[in-house]
PDB file of N, CA and C in Angstrom:
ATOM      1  N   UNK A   1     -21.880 -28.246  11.596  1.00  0.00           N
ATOM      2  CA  UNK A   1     -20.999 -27.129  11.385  1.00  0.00           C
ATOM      3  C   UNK A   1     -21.299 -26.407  10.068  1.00  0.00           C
ATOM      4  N   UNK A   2     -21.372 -27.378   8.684  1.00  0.00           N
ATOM      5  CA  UNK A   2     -21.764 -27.178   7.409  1.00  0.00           C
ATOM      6  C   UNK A   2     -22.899 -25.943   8.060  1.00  0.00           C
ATOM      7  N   UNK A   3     -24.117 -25.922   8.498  1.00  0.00           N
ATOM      8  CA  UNK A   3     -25.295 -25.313   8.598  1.00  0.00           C
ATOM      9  C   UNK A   3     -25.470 -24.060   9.041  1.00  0.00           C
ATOM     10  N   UNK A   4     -24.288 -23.971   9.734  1.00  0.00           N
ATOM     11  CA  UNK A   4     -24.355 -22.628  10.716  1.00  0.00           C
ATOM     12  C   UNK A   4     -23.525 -21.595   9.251  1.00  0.00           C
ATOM     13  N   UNK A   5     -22.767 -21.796   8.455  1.00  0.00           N
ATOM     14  CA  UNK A   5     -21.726 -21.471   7.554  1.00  0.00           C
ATOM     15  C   UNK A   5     -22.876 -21.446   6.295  1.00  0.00           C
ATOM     16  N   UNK A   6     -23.963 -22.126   5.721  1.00  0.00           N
ATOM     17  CA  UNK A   6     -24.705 -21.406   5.138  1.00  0.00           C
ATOM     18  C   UNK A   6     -25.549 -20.735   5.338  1.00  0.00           C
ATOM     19  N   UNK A   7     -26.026 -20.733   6.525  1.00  0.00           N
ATOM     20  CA  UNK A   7     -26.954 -19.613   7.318  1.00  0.00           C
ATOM     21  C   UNK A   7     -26.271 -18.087   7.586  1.00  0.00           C
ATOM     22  N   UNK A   8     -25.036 -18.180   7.892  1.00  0.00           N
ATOM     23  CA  UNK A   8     -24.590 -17.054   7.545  1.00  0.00           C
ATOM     24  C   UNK A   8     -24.412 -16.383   6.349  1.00  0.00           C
ATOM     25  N   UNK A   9     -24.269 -17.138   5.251  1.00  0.00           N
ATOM     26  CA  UNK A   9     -24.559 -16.876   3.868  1.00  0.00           C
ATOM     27  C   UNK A   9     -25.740 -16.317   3.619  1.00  0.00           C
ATOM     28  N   UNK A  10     -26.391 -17.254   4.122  1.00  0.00           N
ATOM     29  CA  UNK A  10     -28.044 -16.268   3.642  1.00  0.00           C
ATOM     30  C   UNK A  10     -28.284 -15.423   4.260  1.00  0.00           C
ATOM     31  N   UNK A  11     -28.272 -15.145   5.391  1.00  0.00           N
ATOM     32  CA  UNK A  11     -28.064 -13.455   6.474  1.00  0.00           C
ATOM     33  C   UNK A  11     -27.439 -12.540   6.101  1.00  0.00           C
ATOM     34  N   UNK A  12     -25.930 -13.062   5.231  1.00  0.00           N
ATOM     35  CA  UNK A  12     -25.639 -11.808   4.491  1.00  0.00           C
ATOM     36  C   UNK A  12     -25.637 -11.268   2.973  1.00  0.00           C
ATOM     37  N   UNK A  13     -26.582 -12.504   2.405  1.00  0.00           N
ATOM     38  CA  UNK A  13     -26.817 -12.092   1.083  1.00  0.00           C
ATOM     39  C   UNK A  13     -28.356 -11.359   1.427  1.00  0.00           C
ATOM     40  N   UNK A  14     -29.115 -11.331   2.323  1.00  0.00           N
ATOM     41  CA  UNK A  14     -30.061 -10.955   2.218  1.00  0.00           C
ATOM     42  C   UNK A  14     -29.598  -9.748   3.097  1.00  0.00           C
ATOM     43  N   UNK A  15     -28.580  -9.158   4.147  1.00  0.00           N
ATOM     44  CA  UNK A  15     -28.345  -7.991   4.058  1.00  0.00           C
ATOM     45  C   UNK A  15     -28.006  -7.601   3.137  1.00  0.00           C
ATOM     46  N   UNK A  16     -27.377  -7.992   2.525  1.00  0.00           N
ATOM     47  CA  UNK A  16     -26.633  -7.630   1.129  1.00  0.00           C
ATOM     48  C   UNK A  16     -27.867  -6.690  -0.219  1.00  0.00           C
ATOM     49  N   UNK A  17     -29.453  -7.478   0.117  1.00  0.00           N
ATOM     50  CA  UNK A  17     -30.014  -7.086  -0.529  1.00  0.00           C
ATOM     51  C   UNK A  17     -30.471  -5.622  -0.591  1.00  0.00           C
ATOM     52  N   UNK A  18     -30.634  -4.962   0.948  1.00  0.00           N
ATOM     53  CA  UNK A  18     -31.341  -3.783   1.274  1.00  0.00           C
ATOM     54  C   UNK A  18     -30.767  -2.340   0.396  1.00  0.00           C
ATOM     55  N   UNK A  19     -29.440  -2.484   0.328  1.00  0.00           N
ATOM     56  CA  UNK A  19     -28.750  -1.808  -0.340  1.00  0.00           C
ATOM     57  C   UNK A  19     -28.826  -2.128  -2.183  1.00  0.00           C
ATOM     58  N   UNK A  20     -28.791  -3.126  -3.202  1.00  0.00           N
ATOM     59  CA  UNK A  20     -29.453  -3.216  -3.898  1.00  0.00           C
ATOM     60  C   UNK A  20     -30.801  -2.474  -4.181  1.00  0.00           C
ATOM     61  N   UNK A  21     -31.731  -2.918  -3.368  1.00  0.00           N
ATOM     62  CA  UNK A  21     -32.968  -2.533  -3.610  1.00  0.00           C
ATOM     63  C   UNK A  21     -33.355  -1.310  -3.930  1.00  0.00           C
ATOM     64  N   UNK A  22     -32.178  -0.227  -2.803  1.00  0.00           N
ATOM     65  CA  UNK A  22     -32.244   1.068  -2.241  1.00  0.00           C
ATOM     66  C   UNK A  22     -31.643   1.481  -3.975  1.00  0.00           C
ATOM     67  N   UNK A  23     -30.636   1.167  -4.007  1.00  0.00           N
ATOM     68  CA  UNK A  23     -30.185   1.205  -6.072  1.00  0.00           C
ATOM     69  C   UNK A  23     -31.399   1.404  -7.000  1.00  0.00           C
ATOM     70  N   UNK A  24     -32.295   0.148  -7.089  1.00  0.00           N
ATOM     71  CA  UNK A  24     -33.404  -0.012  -7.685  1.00  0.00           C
ATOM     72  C   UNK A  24     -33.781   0.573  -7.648  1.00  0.00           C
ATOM     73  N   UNK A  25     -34.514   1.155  -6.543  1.00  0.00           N
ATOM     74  CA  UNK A  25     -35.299   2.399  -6.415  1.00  0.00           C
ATOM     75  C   UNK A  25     -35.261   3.432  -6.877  1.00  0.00           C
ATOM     76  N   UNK A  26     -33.786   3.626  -6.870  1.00  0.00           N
ATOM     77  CA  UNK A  26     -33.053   4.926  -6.825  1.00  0.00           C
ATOM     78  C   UNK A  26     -33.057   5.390  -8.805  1.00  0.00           C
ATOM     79  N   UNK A  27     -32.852   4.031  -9.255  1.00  0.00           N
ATOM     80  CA  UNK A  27     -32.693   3.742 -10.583  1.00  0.00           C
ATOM     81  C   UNK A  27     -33.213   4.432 -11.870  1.00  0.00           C
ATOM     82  N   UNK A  28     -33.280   4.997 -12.443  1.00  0.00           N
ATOM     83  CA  UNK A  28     -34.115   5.624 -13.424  1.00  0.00           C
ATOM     84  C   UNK A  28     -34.878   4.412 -14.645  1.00  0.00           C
ATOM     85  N   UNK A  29     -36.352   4.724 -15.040  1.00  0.00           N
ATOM     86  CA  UNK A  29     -36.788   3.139 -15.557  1.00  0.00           C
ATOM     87  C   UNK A  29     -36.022   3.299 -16.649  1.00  0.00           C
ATOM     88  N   UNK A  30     -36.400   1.909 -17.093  1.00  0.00           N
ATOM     89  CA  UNK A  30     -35.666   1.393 -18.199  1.00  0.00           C
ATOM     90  C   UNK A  30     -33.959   1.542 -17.815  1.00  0.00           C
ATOM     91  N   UNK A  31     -33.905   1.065 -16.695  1.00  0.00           N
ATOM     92  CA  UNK A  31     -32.159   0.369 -15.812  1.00  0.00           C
ATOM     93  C   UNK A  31     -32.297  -0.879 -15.955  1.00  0.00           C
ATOM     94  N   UNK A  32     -31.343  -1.671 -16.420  1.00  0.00           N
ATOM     95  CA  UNK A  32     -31.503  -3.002 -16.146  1.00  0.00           C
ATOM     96  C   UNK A  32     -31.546  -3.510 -15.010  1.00  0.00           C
ATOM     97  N   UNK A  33     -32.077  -3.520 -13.563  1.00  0.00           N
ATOM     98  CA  UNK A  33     -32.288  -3.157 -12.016  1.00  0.00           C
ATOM     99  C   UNK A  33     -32.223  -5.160 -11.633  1.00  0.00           C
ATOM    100  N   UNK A  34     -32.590  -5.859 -12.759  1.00  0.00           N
ATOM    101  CA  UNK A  34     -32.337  -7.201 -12.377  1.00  0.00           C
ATOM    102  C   UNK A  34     -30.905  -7.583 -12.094  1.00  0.00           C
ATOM    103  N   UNK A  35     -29.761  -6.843 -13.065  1.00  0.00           N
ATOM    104  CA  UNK A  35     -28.701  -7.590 -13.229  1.00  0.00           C
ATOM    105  C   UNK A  35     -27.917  -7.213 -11.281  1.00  0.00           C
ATOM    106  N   UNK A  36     -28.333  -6.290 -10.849  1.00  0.00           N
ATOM    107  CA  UNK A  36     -27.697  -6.449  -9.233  1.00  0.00           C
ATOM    108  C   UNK A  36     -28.043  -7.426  -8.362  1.00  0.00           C
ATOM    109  N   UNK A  37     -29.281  -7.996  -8.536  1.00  0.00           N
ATOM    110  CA  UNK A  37     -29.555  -9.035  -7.691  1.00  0.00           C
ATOM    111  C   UNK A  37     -28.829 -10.398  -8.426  1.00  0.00           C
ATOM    112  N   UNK A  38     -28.707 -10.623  -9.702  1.00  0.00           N
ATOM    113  CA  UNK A  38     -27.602 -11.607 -10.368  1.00  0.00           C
ATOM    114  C   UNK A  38     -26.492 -12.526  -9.135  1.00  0.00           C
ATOM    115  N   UNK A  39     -25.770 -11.593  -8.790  1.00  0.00           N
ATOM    116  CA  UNK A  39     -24.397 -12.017  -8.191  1.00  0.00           C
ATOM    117  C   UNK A  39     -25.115 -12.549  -7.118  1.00  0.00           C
ATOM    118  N   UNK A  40     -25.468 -11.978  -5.585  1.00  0.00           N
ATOM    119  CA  UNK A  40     -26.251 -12.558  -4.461  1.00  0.00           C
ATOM    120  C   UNK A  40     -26.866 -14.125  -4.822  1.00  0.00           C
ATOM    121  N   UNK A  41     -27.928 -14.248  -6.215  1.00  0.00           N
ATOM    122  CA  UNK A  41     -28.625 -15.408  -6.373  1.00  0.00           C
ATOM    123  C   UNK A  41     -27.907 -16.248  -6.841  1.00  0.00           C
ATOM    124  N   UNK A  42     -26.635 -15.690  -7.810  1.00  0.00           N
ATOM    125  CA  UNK A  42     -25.697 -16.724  -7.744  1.00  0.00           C
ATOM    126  C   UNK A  42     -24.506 -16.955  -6.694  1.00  0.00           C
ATOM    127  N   UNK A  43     -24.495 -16.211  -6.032  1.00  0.00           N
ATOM    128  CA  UNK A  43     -23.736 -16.876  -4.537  1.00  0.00           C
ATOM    129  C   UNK A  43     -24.219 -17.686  -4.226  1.00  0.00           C
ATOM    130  N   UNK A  44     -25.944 -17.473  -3.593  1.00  0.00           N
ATOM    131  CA  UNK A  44     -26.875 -17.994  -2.870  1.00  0.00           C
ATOM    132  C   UNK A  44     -26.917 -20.224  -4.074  1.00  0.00           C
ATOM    133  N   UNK A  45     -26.441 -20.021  -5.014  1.00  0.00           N
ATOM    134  CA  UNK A  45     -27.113 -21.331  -5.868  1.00  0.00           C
ATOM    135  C   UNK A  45     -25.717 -22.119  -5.624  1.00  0.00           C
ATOM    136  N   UNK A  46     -24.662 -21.610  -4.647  1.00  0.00           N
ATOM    137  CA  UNK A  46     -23.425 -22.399  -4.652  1.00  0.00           C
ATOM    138  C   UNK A  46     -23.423 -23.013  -3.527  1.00  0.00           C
ATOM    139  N   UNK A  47     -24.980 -22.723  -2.767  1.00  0.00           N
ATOM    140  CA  UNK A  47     -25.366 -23.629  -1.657  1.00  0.00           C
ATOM    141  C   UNK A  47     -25.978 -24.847  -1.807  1.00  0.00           C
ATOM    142  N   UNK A  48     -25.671 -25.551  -0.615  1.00  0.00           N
ATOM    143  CA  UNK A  48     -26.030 -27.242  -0.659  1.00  0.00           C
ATOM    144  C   UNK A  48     -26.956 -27.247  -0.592  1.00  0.00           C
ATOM    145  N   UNK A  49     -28.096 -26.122  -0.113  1.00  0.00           N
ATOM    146  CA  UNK A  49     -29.487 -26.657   0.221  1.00  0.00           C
ATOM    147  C   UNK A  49     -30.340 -25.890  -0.919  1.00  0.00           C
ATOM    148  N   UNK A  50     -31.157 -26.697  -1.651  1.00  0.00           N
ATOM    149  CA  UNK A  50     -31.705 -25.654  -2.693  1.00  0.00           C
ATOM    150  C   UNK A  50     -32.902 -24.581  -2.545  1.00  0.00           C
ATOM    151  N   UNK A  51     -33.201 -24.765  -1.456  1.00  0.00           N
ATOM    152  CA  UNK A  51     -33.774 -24.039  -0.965  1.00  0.00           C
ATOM    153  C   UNK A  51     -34.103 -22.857  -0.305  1.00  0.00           C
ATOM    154  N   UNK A  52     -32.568 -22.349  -0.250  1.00  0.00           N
ATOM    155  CA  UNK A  52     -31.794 -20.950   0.009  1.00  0.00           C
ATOM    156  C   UNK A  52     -31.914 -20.635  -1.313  1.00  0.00           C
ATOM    157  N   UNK A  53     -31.528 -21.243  -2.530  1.00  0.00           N
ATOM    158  CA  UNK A  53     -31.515 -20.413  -3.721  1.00  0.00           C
ATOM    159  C   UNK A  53     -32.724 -20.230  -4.222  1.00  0.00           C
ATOM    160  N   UNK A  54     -33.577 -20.916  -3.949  1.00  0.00           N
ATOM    161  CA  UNK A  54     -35.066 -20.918  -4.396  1.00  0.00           C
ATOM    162  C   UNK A  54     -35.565 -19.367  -3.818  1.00  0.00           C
ATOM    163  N   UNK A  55     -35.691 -19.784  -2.228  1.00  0.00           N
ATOM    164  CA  UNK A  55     -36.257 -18.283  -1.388  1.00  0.00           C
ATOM    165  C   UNK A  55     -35.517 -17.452  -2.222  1.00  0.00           C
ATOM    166  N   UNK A  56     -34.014 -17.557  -2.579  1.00  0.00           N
ATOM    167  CA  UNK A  56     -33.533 -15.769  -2.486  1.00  0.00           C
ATOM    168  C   UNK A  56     -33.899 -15.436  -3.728  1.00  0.00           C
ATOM    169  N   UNK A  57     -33.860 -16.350  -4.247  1.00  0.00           N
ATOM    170  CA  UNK A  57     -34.877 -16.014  -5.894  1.00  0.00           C
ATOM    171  C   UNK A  57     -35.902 -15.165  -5.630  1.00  0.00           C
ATOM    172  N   UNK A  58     -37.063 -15.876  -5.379  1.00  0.00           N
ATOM    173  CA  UNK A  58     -38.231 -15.655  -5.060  1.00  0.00           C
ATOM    174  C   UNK A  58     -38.294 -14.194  -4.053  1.00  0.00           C
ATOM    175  N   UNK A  59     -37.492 -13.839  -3.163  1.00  0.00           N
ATOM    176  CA  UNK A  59     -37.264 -12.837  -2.696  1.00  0.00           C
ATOM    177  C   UNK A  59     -37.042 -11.659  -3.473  1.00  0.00           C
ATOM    178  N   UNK A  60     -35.507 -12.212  -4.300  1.00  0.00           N
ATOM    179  CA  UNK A  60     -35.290 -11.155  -4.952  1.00  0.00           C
ATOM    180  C   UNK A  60     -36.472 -10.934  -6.506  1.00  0.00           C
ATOM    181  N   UNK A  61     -37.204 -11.863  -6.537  1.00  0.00           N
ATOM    182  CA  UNK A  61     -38.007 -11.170  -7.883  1.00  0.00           C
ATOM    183  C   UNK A  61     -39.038 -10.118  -7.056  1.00  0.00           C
ATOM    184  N   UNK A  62     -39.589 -10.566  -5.592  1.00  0.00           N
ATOM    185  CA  UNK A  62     -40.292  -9.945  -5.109  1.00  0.00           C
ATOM    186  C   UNK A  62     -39.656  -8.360  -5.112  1.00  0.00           C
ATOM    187  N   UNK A  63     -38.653  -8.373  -4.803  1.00  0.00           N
ATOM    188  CA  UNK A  63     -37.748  -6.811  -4.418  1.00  0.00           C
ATOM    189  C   UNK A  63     -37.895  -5.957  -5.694  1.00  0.00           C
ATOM    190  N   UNK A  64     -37.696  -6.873  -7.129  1.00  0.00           N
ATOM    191  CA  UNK A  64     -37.709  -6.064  -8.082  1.00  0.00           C
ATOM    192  C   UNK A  64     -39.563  -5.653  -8.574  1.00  0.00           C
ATOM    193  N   UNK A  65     -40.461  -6.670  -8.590  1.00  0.00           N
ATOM    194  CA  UNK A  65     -41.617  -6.002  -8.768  1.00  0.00           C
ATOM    195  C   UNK A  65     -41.950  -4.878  -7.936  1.00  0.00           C
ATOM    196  N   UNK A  66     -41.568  -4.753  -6.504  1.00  0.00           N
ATOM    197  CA  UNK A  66     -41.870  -3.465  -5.909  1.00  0.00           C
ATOM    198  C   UNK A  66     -41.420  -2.521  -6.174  1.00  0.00           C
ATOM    199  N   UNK A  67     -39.717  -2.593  -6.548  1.00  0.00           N
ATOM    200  CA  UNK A  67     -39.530  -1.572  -7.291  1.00  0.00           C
ATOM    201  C   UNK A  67     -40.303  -1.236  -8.635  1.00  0.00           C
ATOM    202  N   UNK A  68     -40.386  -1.724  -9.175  1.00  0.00           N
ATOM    203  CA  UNK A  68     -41.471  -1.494 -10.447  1.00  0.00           C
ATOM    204  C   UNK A  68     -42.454  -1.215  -9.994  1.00  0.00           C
ATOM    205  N   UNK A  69     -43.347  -1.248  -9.073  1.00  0.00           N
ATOM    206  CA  UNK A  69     -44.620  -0.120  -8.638  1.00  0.00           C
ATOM    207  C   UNK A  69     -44.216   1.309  -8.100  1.00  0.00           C
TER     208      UNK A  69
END
């Protein structure tokens, strides 16, 4: 039961991201564009499996270097 209840967590922190990103983008440089993904990765680290917080990490640093190209 636990599994299905953090899987939905991560489905909607990672919808959660597209809109972020779309921010980032949107952002003028020199925005601090990290601190929006903050909240999501710390939702995501109040999970049992560490491995949701790892990916959404790793996700979300990916989201911000693209914005930076």
């Amino acid at each position: 039961m636990k599994k299905t209840v953090f899987d939905k967590v991560m489905v909607a922190t990672l919808a959660f991201s597209a809109p972020i990103f779309a921010i980032d983008l949107l952002a003028p440089p020199g925005i601090a564009g990290w601190i929006l993904y903050f909240f999501p990765v710390l939702l995501m680290s109040r999970s049992n499996r560490a491995f949701y917080s790892l990916f959404y990490a790793a996700f979300c640093t990916a989201l911000i270097a693209a914005a930076y190209l």
